[in-house]
C-alpha atoms as a PDB file:
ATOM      1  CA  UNK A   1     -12.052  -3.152 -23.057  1.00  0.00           C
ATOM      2  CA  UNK A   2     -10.592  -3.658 -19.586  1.00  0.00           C
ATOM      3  CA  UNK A   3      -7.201  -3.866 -18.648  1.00  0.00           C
ATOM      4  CA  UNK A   4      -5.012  -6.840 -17.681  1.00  0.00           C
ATOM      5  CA  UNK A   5      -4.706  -6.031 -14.215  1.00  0.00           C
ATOM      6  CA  UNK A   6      -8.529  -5.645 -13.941  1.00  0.00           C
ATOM      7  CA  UNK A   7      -9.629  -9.233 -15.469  1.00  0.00           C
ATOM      8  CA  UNK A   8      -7.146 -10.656 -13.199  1.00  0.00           C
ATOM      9  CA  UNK A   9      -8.792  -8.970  -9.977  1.00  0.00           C
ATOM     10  CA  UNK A  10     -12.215  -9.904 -11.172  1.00  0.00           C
ATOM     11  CA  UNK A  11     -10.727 -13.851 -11.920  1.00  0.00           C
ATOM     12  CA  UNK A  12      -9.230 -13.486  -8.324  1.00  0.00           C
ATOM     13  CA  UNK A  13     -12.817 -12.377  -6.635  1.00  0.00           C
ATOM     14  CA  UNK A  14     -14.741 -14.595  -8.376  1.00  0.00           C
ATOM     15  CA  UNK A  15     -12.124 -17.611  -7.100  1.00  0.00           C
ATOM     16  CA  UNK A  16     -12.646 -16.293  -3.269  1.00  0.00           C
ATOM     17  CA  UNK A  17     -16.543 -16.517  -3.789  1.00  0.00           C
ATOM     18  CA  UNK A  18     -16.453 -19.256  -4.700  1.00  0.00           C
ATOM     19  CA  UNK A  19     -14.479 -20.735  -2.055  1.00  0.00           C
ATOM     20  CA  UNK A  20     -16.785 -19.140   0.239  1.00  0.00           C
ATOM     21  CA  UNK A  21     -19.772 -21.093  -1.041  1.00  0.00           C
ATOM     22  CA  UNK A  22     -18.113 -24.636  -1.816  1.00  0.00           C
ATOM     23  CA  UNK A  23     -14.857 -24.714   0.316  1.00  0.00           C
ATOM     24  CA  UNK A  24     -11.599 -25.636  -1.842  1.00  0.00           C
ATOM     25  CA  UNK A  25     -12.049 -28.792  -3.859  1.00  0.00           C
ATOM     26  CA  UNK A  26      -9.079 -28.078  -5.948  1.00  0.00           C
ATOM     27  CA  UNK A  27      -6.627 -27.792  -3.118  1.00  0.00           C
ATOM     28  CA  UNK A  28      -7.761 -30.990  -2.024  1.00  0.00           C
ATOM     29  CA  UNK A  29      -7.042 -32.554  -5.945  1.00  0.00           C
ATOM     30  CA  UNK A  30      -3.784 -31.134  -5.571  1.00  0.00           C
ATOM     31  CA  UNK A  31      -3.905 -28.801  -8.316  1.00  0.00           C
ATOM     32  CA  UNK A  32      -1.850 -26.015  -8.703  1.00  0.00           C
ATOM     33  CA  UNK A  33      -3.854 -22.430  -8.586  1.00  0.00           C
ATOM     34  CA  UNK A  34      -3.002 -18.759  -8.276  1.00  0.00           C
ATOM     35  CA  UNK A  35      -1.518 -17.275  -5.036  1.00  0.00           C
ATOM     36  CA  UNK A  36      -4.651 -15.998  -3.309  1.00  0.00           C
ATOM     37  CA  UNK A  37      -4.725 -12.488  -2.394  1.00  0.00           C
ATOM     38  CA  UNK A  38      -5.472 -11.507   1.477  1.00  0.00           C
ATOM     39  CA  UNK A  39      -8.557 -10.659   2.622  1.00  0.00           C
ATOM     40  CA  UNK A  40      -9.032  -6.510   2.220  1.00  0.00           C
ATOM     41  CA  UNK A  41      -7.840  -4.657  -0.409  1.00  0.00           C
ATOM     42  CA  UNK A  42      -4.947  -2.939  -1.516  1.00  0.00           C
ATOM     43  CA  UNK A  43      -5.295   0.551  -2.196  1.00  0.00           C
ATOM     44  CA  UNK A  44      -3.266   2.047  -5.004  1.00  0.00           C
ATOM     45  CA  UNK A  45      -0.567   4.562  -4.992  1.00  0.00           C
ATOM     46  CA  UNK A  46       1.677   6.943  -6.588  1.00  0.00           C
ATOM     47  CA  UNK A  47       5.443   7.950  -4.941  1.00  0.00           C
ATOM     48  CA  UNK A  48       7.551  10.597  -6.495  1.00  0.00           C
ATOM     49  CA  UNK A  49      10.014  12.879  -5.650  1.00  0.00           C
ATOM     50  CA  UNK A  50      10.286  17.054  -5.997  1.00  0.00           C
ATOM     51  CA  UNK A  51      11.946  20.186  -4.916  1.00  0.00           C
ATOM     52  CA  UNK A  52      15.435  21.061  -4.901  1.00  0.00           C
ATOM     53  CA  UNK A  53      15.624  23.790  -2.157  1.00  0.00           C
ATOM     54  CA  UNK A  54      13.863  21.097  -0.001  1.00  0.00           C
ATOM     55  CA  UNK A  55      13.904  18.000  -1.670  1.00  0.00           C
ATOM     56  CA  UNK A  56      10.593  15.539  -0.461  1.00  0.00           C
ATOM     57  CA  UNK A  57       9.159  12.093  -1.187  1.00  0.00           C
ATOM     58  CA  UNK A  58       4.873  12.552  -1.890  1.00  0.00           C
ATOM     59  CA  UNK A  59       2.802   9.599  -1.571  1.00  0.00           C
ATOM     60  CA  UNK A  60      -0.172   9.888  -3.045  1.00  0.00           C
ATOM     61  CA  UNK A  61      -2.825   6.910  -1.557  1.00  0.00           C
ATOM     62  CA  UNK A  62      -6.088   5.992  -3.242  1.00  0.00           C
ATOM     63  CA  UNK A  63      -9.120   6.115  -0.431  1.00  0.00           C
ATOM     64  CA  UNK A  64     -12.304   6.604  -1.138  1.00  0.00           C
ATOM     65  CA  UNK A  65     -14.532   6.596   1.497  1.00  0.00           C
ATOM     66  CA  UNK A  66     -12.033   5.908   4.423  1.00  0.00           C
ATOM     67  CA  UNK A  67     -12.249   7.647   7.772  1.00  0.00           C
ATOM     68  CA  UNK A  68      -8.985   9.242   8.522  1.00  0.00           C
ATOM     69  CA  UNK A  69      -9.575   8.635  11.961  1.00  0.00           C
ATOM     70  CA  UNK A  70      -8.722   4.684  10.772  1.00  0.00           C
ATOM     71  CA  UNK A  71      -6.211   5.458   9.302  1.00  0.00           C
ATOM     72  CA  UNK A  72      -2.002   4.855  11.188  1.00  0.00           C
ATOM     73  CA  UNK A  73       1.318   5.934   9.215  1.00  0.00           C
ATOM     74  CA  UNK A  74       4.357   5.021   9.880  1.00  0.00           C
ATOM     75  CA  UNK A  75       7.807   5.219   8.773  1.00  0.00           C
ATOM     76  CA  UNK A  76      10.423   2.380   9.734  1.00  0.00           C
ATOM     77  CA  UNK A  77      13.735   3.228   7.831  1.00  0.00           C
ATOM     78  CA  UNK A  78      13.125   3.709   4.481  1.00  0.00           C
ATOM     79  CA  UNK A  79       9.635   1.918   4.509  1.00  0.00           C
ATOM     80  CA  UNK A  80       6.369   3.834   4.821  1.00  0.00           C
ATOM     81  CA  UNK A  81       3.910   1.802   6.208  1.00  0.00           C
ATOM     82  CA  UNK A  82       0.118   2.691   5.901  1.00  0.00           C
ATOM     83  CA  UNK A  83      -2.488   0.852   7.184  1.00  0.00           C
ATOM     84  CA  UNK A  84      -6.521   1.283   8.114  1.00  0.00           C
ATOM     85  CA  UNK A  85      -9.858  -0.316   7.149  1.00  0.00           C
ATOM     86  CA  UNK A  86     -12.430   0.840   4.887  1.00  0.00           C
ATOM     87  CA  UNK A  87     -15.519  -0.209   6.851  1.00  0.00           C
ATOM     88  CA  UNK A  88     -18.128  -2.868   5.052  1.00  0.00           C
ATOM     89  CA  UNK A  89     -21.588  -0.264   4.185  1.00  0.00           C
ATOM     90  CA  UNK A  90     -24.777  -1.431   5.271  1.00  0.00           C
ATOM     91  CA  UNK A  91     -26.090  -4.715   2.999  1.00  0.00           C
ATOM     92  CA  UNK A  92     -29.611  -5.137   5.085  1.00  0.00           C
ATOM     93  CA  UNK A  93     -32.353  -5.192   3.105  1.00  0.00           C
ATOM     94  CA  UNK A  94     -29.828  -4.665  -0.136  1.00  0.00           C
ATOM     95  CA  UNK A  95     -29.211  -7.119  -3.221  1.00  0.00           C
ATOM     96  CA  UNK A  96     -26.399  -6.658  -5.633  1.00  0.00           C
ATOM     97  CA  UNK A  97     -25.871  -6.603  -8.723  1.00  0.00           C
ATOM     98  CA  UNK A  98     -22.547  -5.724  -8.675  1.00  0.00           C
ATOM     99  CA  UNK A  99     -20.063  -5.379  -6.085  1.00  0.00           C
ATOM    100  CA  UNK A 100     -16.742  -3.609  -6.920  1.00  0.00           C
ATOM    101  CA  UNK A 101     -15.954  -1.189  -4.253  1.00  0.00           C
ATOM    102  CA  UNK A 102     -13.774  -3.211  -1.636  1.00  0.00           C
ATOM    103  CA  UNK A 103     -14.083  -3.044   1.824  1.00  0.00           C
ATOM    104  CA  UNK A 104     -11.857  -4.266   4.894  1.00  0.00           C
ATOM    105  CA  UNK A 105      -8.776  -4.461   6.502  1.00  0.00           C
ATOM    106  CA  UNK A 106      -5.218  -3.295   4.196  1.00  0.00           C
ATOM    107  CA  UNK A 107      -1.989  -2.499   4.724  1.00  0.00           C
ATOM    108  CA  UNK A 108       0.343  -1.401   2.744  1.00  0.00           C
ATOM    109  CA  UNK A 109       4.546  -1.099   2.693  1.00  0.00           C
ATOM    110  CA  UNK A 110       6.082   1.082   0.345  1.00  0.00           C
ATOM    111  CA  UNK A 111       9.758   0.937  -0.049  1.00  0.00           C
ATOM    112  CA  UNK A 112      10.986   4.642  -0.510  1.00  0.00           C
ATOM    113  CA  UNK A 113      14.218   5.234  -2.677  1.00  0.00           C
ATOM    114  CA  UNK A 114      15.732   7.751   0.130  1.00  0.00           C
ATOM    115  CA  UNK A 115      15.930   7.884   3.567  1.00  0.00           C
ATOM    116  CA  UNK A 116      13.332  10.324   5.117  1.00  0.00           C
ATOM    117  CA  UNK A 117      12.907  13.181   8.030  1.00  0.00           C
ATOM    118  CA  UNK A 118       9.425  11.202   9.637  1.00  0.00           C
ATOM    119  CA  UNK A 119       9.334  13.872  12.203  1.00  0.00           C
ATOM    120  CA  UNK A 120       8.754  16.673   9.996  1.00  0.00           C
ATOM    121  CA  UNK A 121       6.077  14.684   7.466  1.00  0.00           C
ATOM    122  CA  UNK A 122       3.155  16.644   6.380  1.00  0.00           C
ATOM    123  CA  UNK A 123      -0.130  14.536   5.491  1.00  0.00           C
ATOM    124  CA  UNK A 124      -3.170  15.589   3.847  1.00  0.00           C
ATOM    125  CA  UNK A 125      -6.765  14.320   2.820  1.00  0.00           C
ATOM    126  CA  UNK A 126      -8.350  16.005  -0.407  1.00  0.00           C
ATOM    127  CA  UNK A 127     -11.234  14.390  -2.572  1.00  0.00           C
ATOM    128  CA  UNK A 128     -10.310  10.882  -1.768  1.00  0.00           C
ATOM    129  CA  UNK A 129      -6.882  11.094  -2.326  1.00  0.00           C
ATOM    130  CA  UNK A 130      -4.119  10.898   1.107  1.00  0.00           C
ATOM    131  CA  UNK A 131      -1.252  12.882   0.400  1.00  0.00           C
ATOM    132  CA  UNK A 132       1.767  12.814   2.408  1.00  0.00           C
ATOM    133  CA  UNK A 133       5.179  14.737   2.635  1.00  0.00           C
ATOM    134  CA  UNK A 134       8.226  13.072   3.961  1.00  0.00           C
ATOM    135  CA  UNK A 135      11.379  15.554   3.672  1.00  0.00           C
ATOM    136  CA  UNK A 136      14.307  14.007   2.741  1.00  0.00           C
ATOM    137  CA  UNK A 137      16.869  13.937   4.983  1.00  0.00           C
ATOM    138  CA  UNK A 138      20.166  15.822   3.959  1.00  0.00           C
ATOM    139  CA  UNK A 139      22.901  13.638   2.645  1.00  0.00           C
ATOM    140  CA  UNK A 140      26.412  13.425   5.734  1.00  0.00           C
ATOM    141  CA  UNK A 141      29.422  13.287   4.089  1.00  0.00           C
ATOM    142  CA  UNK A 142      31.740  11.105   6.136  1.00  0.00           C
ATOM    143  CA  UNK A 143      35.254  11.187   5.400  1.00  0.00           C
ATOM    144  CA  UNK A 144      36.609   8.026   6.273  1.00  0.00           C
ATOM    145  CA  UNK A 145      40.858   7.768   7.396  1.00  0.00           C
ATOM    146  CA  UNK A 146      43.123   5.525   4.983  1.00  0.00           C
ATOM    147  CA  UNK A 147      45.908   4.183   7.265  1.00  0.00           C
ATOM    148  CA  UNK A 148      49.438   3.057   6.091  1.00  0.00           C
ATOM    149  CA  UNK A 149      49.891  -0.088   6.080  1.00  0.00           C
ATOM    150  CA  UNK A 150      53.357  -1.253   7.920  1.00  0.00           C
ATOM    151  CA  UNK A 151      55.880  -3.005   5.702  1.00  0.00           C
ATOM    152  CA  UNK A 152      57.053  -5.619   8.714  1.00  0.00           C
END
C-alpha cells in the first residue's frame, strides 16, 4: 500500500498536468485548492550529528542521476543551502507509461541545529547519495562583567 506522503505527491502531479492541458478553471471559480508545489523537485534528506573528539553535522542528499558538476553548496549561518538541476532525459521518439523520476530545477535550505566550520566541509558522492561534512565549530565561552549598580 503506499504511503501518505506518496498519494499526496501523485494527487499533486496529477493537479499540475492537468493544469498544463486545461489552464486553471478552479482558480477562476474561486475555489479553494492545495498550495501548489514549485516546478522541480525536492530531493530528500537526512541531517545528523556524530563524533565527540570532532563533533560534525552529515547531510546526507538523495540524487540519483545528478551531475555533480550542477551541483552549488553553500552555507549562510546556520543554513545549508543546496541547489542544482537534474537534467530532463531524452523523450524523442519515447511514450510513457509512467513517469516518476523528477527532473528540473531544486533547491533546497536546511536549517542546521549548530553553527558550522564551512571552510573545512568535506563533501562526497557515492551510489547516488551526496554526503557532506560540516565540522562544528567549537563553542567561546564569553564571560560577560556584572557592574554595581550606584545607590544615588
Amino acid at each position: 500500500m503506499a504511503r501518505k506522503s506518496d498519494l499526496f505527491l501523485n494527487f499533486e502531479r496529477m493537479w499540475r498536468e492537468m493544469d498544463e492541458l486545461i489552464g486553471e478553471p478552479w482558480a477562476e471559480r474561486g475555489r479553494p485548492r492545495a498550495p501548489r508545489i514549485a516546478a522541480g523537485f525536492t530531493p530528500r534528506v537526512d541531517v545528523f550529528y556524530s563524533g565527540r573528539e570532532k563533533p560534525v553535522a552529515i547531510v546526507l542528499v538523495e540524487l540519483a542521476g545528478i551531475d555533480t558538476d550542477s551541483l552549488n553548496l553553500e552555507v549562510s549561518g546556520r543554513d545549508f543551502v543546496i541547489s542544482g538541476e537534474r537534467i530532463v532525459q531524452r523523450t524523442e521518439g519515447r511514450v510513457y507509461q509512467q513517469v516518476e523520476i523528477e527532473a528540473g530545477n531544486f533547491r533546497r535550505v536546511i536549517e542546521l541545529g549548530a553553527d558550522v566550520d564551512a571552510e573545512n566541509a568535506e563533501a562526497s558522492y557515492d551510489d547516488g547519495i551526496l554526503r557532506i561534512e560540516l565540522p562544528l565549530q567549537a563553542a567561546v565561552a564569553t564571560k560577560v562583567e556584572i557592574e554595581p549598580k550606584n545607590a544615588d
